[in-house]
Structures are given as structure tokens and as C-alpha cells.
N, C-alpha and C. Protein backbone atom coordinates (compact mmCIF):
# COMPACT_ATOMS: atom_id res chain seq x y z
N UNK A 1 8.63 34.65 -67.53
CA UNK A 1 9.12 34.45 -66.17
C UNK A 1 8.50 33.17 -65.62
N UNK A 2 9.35 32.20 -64.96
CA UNK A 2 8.84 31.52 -64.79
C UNK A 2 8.56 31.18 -62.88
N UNK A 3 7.38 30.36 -62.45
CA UNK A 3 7.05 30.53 -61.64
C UNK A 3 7.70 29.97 -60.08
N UNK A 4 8.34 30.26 -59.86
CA UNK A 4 9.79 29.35 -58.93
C UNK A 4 8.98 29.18 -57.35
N UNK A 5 7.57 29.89 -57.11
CA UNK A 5 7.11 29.80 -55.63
C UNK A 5 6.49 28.43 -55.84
N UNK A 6 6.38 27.81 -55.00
CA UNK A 6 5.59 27.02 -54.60
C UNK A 6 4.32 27.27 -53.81
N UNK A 7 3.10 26.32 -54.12
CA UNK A 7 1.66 27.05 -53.54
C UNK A 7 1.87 26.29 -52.35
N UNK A 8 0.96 26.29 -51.52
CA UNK A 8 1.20 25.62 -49.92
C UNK A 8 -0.37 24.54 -50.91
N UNK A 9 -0.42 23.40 -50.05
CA UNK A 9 -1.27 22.08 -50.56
C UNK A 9 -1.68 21.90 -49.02
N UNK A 10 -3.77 21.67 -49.18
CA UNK A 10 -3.83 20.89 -47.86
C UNK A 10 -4.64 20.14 -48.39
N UNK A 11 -5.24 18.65 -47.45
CA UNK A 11 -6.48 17.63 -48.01
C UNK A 11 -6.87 18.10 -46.97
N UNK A 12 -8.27 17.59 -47.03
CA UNK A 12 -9.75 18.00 -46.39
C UNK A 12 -10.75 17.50 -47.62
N UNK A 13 -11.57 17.63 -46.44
CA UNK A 13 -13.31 17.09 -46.30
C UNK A 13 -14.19 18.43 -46.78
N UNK A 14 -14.29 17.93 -47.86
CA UNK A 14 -15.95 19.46 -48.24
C UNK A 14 -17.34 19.36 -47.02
N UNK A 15 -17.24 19.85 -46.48
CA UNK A 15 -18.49 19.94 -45.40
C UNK A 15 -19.92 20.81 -45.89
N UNK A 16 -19.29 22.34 -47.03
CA UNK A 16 -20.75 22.27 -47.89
C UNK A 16 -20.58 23.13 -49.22
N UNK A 17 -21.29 23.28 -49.71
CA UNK A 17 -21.62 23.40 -51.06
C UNK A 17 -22.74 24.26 -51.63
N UNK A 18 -23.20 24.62 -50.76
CA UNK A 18 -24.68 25.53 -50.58
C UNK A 18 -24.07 26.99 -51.53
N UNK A 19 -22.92 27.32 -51.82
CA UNK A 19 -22.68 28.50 -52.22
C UNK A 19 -22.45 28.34 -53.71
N UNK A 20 -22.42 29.23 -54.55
CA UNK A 20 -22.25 29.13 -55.69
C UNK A 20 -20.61 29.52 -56.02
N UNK A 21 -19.64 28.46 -56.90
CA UNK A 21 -18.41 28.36 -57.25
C UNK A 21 -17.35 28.61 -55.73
N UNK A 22 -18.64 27.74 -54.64
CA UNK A 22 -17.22 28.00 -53.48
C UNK A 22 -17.88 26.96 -52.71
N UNK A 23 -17.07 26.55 -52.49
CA UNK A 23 -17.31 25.01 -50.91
C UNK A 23 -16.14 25.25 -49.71
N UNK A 24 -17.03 24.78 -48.76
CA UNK A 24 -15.94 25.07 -47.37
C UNK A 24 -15.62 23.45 -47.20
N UNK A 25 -14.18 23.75 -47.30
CA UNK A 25 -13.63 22.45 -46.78
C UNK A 25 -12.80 22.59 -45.32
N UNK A 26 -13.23 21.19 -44.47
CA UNK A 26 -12.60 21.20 -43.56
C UNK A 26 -11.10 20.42 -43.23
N UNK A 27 -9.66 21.18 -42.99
CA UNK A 27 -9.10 20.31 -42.84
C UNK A 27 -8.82 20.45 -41.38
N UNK A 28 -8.16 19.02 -40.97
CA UNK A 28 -7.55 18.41 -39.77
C UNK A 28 -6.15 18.40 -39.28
N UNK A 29 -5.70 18.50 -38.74
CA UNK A 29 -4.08 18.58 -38.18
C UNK A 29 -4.07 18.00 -36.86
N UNK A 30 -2.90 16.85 -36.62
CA UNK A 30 -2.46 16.34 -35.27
C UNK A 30 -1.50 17.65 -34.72
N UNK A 31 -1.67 17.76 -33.58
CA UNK A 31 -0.62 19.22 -33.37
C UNK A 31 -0.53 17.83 -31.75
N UNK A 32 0.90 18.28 -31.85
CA UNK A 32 1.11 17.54 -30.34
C UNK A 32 1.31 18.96 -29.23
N UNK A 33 1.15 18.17 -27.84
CA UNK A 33 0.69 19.55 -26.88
C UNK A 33 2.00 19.75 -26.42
N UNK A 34 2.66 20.90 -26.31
CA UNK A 34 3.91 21.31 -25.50
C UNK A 34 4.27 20.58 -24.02
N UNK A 35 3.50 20.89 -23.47
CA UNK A 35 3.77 19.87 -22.08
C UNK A 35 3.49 18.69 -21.97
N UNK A 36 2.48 18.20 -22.66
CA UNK A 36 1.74 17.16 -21.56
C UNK A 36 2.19 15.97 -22.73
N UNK A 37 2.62 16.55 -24.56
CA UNK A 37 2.68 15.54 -25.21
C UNK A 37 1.61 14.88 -25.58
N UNK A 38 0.40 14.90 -25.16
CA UNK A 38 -0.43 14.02 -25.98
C UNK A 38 -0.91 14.65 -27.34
N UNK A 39 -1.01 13.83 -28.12
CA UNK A 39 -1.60 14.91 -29.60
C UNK A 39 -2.94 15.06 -29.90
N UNK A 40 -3.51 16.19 -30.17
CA UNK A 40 -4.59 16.83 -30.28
C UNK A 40 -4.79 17.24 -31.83
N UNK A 41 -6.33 17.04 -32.02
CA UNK A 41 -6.57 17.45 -33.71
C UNK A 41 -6.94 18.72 -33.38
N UNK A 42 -6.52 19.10 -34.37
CA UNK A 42 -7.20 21.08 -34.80
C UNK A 42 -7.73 21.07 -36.09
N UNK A 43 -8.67 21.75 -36.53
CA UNK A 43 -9.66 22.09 -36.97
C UNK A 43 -9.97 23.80 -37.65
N UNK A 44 -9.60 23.04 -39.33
CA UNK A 44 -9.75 24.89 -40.07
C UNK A 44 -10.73 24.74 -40.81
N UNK A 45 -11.49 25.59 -41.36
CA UNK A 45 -11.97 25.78 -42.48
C UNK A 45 -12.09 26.73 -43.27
N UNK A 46 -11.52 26.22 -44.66
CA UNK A 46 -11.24 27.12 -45.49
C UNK A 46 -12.54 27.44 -46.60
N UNK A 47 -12.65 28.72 -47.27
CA UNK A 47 -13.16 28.68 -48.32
C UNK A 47 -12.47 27.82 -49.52
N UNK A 48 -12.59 27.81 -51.03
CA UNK A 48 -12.61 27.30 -51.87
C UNK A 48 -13.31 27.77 -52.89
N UNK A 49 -12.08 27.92 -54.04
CA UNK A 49 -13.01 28.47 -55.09
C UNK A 49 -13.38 26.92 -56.11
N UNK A 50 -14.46 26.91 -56.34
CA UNK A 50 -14.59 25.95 -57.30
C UNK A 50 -15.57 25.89 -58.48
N UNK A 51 -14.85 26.39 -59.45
CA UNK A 51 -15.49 26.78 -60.73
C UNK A 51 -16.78 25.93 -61.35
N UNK A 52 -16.52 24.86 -61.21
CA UNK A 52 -17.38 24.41 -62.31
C UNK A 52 -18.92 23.58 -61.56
N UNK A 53 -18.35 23.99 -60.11
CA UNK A 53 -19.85 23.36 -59.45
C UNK A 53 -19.25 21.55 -58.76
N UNK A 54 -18.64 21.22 -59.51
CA UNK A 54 -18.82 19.55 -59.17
C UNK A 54 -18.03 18.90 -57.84
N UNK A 55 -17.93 19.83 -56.63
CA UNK A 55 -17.67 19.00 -55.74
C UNK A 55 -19.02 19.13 -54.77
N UNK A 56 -19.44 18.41 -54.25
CA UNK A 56 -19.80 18.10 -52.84
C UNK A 56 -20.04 17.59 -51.90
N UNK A 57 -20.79 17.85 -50.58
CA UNK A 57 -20.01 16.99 -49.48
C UNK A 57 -20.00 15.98 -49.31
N UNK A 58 -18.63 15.89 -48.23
CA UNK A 58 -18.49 14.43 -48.38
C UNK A 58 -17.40 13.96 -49.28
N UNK A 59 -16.99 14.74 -49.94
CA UNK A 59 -15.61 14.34 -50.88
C UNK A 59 -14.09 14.66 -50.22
N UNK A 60 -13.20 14.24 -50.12
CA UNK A 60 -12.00 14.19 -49.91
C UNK A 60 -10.76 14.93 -51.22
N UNK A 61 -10.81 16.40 -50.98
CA UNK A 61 -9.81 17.33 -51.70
C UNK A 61 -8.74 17.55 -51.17
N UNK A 62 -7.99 17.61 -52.45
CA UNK A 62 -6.41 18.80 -52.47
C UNK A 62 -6.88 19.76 -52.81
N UNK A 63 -6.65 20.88 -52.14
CA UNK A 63 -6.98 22.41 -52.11
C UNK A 63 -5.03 23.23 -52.14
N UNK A 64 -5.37 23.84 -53.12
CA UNK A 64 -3.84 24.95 -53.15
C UNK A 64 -4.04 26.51 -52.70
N UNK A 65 -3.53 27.19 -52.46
CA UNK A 65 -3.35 28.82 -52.03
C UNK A 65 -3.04 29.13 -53.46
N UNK A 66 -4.07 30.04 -53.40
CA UNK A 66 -3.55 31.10 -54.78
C UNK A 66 -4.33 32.50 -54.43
N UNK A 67 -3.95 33.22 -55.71
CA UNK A 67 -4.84 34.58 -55.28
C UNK A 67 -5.83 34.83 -54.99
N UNK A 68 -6.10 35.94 -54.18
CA UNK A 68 -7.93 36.45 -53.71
C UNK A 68 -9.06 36.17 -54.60
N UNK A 69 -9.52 35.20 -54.46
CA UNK A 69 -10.88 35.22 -55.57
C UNK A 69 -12.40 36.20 -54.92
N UNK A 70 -12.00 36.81 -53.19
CA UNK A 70 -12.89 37.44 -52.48
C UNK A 70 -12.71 37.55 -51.10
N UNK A 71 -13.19 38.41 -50.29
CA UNK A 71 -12.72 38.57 -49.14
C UNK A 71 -12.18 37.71 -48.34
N UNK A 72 -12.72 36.49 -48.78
CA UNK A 72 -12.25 35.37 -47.44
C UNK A 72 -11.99 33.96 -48.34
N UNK A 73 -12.07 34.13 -49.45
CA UNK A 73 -11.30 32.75 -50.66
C UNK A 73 -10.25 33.41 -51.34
N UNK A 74 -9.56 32.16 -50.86
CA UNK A 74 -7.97 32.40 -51.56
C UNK A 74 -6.98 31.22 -51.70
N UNK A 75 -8.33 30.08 -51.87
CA UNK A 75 -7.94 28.50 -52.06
C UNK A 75 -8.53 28.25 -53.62
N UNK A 76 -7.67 27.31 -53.77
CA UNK A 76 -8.92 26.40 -55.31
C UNK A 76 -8.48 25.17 -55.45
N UNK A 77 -9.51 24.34 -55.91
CA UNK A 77 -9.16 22.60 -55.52
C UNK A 77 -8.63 22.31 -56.81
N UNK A 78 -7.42 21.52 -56.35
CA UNK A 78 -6.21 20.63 -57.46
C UNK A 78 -6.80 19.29 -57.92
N UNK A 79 -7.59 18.71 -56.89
CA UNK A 79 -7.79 17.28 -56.94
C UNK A 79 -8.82 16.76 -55.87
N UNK A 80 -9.45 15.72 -56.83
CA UNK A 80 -10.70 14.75 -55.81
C UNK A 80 -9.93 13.66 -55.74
N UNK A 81 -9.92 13.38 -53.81
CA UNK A 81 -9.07 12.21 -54.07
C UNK A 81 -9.89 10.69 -53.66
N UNK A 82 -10.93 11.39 -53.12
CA UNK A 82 -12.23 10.40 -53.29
C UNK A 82 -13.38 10.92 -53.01
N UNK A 83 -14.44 10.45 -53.68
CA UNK A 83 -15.87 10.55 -54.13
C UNK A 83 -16.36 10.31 -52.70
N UNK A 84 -17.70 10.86 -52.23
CA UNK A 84 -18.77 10.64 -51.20
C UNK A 84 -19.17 9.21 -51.17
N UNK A 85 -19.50 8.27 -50.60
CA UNK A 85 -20.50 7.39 -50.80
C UNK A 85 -21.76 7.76 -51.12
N UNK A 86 -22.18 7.16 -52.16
CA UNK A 86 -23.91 7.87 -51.86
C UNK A 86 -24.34 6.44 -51.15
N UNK A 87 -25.12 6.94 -50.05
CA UNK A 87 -26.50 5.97 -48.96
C UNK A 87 -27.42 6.16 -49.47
N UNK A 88 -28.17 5.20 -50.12
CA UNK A 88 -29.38 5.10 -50.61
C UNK A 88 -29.97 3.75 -51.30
């Protein structure tokens, strides 16, 4: 059978990494305001499952929806679409 759904895709910012095979990434959205029209950012953060350890913060991901990996992850990252700077 083949798989005909499509996963939902967001980018975001890893903000941390402190957990083992999971990072919270934050993404951003312009939402414009019903009345007044000016546009406003909103602000999610998701879990993330991430197996092998190698993101953290400070990196710029594609994150997909897939199944429950735990009560509150039910993301896993597709892609780094850029590296942290390291300051030092």
C-alpha cells in the first residue's frame, strides 16, 4: 500500500537540546490581525524526535508530523537547513 497522505512540514529554530533523542524547536508564523490588519508573529514550540543526537541550538530545521514517539512528540527532523555559528 502505498502512502498517498502527505506529512504537514514546518522550519524552525532548535532552542534546546538538553533532552535525550528530542529537541524543542521553535517555529514562527506572520498571522495578520482581523481588524486592524497589521501582522503579528506567533510563536509554537514543538517537541522533536531526533535520533541520533546531532542537532543543536541554534540550527535552522525542517521538522515533519508523524506518529507518537510520546506524550507530547509527534515531530521528527527531515533536514538541517543551516548550522549554528559557533562564537568563539
Amino acid at each position: 500500500m502505498s502512502e498517498a497522505k502527505l506529512n504537514r512540514t514546518l522550519s524552525g529554530k532548535v532552542v534546546s537540546d538538553k533532552m535525550d533523542k528530542t529537541i524543542t524547536v521553535l517555529v514562527e508564523r506572520k498571522v495578520k490581525h482581523p481588524l486592524y490588519g497589521k501582522f503579528m508573529v506567533r510563536s509554537k514550540k514543538y517537541h522533536v524526535h531526533d535520533e541520533d543526537n546531532k542537532f543543536h541550538t541554534g540550527d535552522t530545521v525542517v521538522i515533519e508530523e508523524c506518529r507518537p514517539h510520546s506524550k507530547t512528540k509527534a515531530w521528527r527532523v527531515v533536514e538541517l537547513l543551516e548550522k549554528a555559528s559557533s562564537v568563539g
